[in-house]
PDB file of N, CA and C in Angstrom:
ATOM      1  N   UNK A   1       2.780  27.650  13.024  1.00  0.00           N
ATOM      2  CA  UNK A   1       1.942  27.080  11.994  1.00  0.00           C
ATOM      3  C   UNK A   1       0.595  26.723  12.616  1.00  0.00           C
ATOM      4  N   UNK A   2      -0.616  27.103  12.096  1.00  0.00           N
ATOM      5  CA  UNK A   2      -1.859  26.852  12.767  1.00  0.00           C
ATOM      6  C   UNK A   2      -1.917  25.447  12.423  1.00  0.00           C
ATOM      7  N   UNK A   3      -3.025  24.869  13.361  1.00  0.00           N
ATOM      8  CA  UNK A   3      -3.290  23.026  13.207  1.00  0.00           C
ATOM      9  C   UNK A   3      -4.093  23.051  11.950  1.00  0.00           C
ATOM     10  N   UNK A   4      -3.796  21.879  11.693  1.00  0.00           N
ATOM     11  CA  UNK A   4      -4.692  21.867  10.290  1.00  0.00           C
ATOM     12  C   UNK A   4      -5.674  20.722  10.274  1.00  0.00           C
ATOM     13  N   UNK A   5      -6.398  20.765   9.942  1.00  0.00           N
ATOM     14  CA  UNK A   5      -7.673  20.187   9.844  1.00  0.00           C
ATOM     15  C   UNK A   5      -7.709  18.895   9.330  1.00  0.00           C
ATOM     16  N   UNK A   6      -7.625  17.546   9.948  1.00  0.00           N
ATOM     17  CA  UNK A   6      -7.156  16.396   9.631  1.00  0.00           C
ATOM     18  C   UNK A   6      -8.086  16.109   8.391  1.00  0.00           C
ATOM     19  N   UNK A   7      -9.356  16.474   8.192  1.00  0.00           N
ATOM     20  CA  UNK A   7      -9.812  15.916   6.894  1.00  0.00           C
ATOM     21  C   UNK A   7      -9.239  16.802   5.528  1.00  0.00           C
ATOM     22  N   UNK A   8      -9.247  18.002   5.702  1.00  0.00           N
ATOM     23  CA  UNK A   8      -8.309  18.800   4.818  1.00  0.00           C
ATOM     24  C   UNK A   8      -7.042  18.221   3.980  1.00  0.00           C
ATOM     25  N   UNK A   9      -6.845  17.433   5.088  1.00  0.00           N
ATOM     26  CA  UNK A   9      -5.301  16.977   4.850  1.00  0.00           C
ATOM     27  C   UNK A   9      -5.526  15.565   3.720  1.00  0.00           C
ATOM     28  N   UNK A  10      -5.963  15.076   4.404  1.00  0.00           N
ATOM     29  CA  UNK A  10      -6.903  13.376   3.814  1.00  0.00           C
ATOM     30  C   UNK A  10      -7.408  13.969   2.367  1.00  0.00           C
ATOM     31  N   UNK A  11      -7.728  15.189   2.342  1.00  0.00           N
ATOM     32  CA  UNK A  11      -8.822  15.571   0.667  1.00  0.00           C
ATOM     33  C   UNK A  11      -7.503  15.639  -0.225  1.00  0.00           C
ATOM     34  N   UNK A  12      -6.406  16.694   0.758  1.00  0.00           N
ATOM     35  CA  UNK A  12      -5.809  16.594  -0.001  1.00  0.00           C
ATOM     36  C   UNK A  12      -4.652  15.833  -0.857  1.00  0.00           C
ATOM     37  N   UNK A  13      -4.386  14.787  -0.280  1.00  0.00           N
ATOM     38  CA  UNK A  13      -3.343  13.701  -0.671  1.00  0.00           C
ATOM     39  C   UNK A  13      -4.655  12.660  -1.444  1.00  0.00           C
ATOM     40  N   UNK A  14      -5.501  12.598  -1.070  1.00  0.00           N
ATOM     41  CA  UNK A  14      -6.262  12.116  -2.256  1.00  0.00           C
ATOM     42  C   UNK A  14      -6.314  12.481  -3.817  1.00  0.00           C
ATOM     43  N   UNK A  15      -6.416  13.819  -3.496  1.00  0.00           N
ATOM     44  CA  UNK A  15      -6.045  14.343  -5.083  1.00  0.00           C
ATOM     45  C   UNK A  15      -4.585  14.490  -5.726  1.00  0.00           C
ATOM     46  N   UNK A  16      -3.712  13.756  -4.821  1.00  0.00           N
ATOM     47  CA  UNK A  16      -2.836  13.609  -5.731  1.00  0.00           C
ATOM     48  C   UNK A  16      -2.377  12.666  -6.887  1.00  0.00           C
ATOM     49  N   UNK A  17      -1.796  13.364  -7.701  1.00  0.00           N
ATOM     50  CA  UNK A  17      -1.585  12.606  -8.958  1.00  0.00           C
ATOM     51  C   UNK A  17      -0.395  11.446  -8.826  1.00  0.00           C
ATOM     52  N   UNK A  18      -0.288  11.013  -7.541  1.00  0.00           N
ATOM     53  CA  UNK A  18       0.382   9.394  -7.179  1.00  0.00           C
ATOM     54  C   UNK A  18      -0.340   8.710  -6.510  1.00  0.00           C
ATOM     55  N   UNK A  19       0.200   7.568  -6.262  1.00  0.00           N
ATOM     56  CA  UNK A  19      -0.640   6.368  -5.219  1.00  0.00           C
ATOM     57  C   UNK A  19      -0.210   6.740  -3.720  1.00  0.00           C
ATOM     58  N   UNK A  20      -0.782   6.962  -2.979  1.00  0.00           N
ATOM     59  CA  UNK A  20       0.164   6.745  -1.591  1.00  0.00           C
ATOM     60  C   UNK A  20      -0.860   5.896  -0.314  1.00  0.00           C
ATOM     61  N   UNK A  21      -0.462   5.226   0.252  1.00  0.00           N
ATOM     62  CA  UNK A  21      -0.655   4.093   0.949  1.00  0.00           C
ATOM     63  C   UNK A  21       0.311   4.291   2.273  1.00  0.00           C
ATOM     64  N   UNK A  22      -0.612   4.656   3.852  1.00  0.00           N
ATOM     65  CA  UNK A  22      -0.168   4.733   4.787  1.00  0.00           C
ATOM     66  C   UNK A  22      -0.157   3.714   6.019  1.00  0.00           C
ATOM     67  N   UNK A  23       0.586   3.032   6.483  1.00  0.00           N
ATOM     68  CA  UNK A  23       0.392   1.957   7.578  1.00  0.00           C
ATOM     69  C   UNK A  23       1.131   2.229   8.557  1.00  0.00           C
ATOM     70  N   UNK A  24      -0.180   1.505   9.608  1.00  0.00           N
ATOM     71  CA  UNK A  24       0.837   1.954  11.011  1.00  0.00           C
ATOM     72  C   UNK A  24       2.252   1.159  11.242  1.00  0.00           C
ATOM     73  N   UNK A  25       2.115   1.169  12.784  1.00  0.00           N
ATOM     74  CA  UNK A  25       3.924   0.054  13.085  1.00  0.00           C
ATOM     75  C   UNK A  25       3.105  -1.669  13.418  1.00  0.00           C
ATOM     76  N   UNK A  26       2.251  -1.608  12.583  1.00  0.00           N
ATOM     77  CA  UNK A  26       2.013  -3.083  13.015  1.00  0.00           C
ATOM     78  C   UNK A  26       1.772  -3.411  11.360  1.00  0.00           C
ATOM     79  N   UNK A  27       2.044  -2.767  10.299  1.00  0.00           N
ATOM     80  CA  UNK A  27       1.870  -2.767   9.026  1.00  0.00           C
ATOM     81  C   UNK A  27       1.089  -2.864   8.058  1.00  0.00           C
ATOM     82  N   UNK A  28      -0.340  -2.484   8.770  1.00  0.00           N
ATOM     83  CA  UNK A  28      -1.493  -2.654   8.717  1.00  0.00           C
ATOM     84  C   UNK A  28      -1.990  -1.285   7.900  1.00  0.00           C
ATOM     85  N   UNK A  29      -2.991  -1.308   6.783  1.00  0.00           N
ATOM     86  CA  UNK A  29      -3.309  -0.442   6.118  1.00  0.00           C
ATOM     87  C   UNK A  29      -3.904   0.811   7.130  1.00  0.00           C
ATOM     88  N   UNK A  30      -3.331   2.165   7.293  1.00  0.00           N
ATOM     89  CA  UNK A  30      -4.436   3.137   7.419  1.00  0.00           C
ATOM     90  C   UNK A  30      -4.758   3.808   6.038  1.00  0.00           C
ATOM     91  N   UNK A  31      -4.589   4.154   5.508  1.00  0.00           N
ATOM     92  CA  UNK A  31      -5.003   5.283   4.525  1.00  0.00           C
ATOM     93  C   UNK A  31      -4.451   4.959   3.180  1.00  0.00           C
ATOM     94  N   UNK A  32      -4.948   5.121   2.133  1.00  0.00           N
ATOM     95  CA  UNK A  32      -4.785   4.733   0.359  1.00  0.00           C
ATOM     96  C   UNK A  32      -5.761   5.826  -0.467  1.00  0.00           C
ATOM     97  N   UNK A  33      -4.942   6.377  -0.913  1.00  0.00           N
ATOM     98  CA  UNK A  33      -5.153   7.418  -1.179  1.00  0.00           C
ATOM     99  C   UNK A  33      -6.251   6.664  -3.385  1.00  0.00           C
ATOM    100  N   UNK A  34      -7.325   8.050  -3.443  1.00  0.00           N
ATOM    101  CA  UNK A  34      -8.107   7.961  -4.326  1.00  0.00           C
ATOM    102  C   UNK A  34      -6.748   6.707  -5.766  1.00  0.00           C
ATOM    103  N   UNK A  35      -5.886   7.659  -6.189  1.00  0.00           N
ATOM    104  CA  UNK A  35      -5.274   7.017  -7.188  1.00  0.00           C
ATOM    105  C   UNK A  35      -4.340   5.894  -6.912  1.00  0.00           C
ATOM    106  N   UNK A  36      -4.199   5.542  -5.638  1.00  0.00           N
ATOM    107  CA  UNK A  36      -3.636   3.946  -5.774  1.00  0.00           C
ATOM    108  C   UNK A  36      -4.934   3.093  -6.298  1.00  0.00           C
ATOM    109  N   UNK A  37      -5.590   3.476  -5.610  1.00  0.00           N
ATOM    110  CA  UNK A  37      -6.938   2.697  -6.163  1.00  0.00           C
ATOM    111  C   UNK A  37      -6.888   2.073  -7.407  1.00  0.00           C
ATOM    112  N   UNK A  38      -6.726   3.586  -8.108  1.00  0.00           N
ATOM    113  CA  UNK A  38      -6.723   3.299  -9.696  1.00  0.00           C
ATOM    114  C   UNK A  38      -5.622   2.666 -10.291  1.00  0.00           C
ATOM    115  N   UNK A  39      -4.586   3.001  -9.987  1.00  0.00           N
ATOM    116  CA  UNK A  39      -3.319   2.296 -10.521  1.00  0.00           C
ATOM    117  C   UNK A  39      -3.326   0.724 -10.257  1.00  0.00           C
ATOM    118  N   UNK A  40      -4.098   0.242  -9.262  1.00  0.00           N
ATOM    119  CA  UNK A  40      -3.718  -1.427  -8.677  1.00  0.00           C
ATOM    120  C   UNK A  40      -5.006  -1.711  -8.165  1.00  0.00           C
ATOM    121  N   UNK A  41      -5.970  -1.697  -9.303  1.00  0.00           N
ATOM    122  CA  UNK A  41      -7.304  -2.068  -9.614  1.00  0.00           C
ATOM    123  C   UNK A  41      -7.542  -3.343  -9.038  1.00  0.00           C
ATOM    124  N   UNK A  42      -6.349  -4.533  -9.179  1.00  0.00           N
ATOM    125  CA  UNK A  42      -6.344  -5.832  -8.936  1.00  0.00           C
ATOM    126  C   UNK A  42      -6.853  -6.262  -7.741  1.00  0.00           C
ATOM    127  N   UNK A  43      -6.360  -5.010  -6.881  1.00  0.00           N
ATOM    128  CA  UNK A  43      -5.999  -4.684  -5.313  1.00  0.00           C
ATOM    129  C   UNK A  43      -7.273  -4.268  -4.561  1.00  0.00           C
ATOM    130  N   UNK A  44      -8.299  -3.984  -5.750  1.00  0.00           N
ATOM    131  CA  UNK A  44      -9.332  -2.987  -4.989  1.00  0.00           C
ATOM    132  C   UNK A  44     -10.016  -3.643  -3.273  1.00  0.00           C
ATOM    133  N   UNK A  45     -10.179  -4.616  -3.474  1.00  0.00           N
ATOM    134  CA  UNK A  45     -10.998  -5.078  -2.489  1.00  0.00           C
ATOM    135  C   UNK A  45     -10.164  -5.311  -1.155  1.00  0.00           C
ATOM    136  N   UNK A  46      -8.720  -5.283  -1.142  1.00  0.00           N
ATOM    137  CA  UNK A  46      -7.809  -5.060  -0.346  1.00  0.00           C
ATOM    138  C   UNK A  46      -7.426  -4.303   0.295  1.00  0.00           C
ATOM    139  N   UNK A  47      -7.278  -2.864  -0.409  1.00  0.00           N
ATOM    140  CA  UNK A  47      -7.212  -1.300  -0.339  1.00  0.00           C
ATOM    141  C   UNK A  47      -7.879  -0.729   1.112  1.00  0.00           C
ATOM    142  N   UNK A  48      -8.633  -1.350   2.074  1.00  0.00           N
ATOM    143  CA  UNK A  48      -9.088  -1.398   3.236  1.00  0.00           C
ATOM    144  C   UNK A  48      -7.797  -1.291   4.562  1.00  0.00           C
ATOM    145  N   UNK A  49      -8.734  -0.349   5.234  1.00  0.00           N
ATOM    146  CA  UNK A  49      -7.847  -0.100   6.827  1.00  0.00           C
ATOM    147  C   UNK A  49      -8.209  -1.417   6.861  1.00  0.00           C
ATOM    148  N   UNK A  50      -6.800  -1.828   7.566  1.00  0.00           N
ATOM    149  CA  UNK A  50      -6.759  -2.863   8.456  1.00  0.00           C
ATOM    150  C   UNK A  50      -6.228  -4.373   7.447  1.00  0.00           C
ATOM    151  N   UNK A  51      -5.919  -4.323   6.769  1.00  0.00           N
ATOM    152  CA  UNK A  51      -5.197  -5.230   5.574  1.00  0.00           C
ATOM    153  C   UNK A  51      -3.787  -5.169   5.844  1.00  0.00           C
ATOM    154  N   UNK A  52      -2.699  -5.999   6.042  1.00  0.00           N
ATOM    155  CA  UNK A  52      -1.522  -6.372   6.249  1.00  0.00           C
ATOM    156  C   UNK A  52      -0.893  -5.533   5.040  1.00  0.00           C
ATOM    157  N   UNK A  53       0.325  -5.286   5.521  1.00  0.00           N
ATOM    158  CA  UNK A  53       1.632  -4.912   3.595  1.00  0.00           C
ATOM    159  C   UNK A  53       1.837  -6.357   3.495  1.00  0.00           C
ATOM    160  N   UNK A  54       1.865  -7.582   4.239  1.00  0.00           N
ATOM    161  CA  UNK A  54       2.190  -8.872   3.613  1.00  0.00           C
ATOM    162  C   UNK A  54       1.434  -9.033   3.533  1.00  0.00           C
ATOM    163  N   UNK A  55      -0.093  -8.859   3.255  1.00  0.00           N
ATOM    164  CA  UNK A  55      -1.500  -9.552   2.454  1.00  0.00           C
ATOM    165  C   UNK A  55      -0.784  -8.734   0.997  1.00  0.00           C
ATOM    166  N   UNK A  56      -1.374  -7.507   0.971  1.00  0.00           N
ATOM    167  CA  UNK A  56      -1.458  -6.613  -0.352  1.00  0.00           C
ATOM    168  C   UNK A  56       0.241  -6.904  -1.192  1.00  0.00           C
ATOM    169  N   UNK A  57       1.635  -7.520  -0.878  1.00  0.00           N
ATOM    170  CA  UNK A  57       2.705  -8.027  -1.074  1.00  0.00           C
ATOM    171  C   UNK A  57       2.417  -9.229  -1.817  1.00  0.00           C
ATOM    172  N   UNK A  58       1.559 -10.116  -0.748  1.00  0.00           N
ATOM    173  CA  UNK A  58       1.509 -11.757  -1.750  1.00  0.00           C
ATOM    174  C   UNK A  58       0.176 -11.725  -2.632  1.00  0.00           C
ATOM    175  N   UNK A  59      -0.488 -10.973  -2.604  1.00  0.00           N
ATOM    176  CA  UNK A  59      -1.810 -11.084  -3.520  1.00  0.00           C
ATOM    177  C   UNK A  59      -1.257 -10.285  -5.081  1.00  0.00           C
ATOM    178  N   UNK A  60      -0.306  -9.035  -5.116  1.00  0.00           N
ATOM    179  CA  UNK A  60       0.027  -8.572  -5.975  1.00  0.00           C
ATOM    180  C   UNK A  60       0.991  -9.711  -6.913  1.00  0.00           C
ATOM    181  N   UNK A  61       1.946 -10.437  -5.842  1.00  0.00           N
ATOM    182  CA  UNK A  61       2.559 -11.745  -6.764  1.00  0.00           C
ATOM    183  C   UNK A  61       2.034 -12.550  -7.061  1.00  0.00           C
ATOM    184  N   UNK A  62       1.144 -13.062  -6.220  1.00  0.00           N
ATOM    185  CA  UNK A  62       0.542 -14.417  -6.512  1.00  0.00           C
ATOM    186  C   UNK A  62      -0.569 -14.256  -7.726  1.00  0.00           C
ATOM    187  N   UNK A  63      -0.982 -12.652  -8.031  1.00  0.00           N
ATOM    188  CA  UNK A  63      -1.600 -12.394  -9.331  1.00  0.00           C
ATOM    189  C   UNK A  63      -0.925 -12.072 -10.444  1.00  0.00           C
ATOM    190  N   UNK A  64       0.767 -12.385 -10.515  1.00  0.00           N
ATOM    191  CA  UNK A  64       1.598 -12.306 -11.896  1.00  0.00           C
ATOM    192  C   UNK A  64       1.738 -10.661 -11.737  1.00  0.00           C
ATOM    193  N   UNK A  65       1.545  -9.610 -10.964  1.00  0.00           N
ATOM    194  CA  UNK A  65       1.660  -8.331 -11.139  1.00  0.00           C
ATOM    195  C   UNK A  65       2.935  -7.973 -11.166  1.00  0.00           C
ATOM    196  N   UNK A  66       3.842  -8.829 -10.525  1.00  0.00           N
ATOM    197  CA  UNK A  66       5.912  -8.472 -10.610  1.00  0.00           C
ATOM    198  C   UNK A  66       6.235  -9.460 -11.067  1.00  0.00           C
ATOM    199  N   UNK A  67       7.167  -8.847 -12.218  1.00  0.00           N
ATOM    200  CA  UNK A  67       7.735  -9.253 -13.028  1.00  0.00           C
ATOM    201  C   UNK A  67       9.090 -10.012 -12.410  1.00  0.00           C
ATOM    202  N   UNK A  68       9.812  -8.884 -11.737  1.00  0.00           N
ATOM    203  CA  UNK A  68      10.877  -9.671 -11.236  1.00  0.00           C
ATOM    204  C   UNK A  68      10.855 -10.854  -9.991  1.00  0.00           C
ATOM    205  N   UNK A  69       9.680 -10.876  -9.583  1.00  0.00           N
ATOM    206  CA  UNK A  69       9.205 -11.978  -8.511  1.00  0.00           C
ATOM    207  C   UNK A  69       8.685 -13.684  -9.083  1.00  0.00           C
ATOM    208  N   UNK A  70       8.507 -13.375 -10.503  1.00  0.00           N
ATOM    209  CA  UNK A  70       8.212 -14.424 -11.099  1.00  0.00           C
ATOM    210  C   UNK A  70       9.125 -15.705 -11.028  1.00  0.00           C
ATOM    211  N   UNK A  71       8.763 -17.055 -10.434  1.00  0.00           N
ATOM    212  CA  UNK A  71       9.807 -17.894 -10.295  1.00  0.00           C
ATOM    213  C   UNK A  71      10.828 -17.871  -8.983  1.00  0.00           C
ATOM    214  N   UNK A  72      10.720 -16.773  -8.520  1.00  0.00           N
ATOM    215  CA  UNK A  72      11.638 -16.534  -7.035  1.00  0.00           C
ATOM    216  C   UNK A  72       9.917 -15.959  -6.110  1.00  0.00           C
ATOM    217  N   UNK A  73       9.204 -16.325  -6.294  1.00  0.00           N
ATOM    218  CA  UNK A  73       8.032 -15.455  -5.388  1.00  0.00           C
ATOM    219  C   UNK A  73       8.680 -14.886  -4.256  1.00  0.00           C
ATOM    220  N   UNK A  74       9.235 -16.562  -3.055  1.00  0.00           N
ATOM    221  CA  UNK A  74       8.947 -16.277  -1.920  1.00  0.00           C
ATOM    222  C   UNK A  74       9.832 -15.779  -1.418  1.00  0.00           C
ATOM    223  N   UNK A  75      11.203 -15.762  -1.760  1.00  0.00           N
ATOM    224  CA  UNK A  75      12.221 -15.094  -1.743  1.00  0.00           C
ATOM    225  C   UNK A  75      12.467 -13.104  -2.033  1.00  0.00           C
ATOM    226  N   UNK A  76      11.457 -13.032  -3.231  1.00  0.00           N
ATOM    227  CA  UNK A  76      11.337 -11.183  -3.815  1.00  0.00           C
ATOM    228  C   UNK A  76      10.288 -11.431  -2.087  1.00  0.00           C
ATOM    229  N   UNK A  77       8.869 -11.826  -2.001  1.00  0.00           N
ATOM    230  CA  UNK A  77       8.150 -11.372  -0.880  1.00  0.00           C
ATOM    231  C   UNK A  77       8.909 -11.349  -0.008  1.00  0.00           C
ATOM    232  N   UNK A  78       9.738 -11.744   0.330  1.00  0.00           N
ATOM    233  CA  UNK A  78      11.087 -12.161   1.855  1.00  0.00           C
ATOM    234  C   UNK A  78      11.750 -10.648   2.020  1.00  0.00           C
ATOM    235  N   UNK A  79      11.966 -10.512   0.577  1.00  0.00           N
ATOM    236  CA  UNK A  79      12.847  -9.019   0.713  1.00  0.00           C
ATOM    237  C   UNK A  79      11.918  -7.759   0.844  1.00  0.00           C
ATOM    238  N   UNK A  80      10.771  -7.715   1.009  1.00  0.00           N
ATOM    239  CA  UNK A  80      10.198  -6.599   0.641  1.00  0.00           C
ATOM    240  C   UNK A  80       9.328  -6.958   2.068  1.00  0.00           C
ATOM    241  N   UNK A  81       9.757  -7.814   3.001  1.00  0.00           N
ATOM    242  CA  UNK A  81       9.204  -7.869   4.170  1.00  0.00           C
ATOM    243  C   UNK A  81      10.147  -7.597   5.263  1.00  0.00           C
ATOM    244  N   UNK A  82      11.045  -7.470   5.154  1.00  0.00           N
ATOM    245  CA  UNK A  82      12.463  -6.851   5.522  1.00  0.00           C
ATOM    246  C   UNK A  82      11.715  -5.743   6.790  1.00  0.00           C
ATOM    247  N   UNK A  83      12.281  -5.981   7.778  1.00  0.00           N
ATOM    248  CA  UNK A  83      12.291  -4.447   8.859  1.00  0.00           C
ATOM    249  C   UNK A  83      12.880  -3.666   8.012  1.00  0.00           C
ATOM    250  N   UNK A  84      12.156  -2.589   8.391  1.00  0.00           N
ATOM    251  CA  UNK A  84      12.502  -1.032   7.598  1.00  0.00           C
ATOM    252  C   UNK A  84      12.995  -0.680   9.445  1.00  0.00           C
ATOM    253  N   UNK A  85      14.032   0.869   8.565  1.00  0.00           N
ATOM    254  CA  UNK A  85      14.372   1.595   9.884  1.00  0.00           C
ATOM    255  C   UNK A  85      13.543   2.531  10.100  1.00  0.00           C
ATOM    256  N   UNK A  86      13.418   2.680  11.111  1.00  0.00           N
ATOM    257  CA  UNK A  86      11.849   3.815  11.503  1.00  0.00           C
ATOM    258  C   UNK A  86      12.656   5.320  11.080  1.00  0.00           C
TER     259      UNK A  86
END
């Protein structure tokens, strides 16, 4: 398979018709693709390399955006801060 051209790649997951949102192992934003943007408008000013998944986690609750977090905040944020398996 020839190498492919890292901005190529970046154009193209931008144009996709989902959100996708990449972070390294320290959980820190690299990459957010054009339509998360749009979908979690709330978020815009967040959407930045270098922003925590537990910043963009408690700003989405603490703005009423989950439903099922309502009344249990810190407990739903607890679970969704969980080690993942690599």
């Amino acid at each position: 398979m020839p190498d492919l051209d890292p901005k190529v790649v970046v154009d193209a997951v931008d144009e996709l018709m989902d959100g996708v949102m990449l972070f390294d192992a320290a959980d820190k934003l690299v990459f957010c693709n054009r339509r998360q943007k749009e979908l979690y408008p709330q978020l815009a000013d967040l959407l930045v390399t270098g922003t925590s998944f537990e910043t963009l986690v408690r700003s989405n609750v603490g703005q009423g955006q989950v439903d099922t977090a309502i009344g249990r905040e810190e407990e739903w944020i607890a679970a969704r801060l969980l080690p993942t398996i690599p």
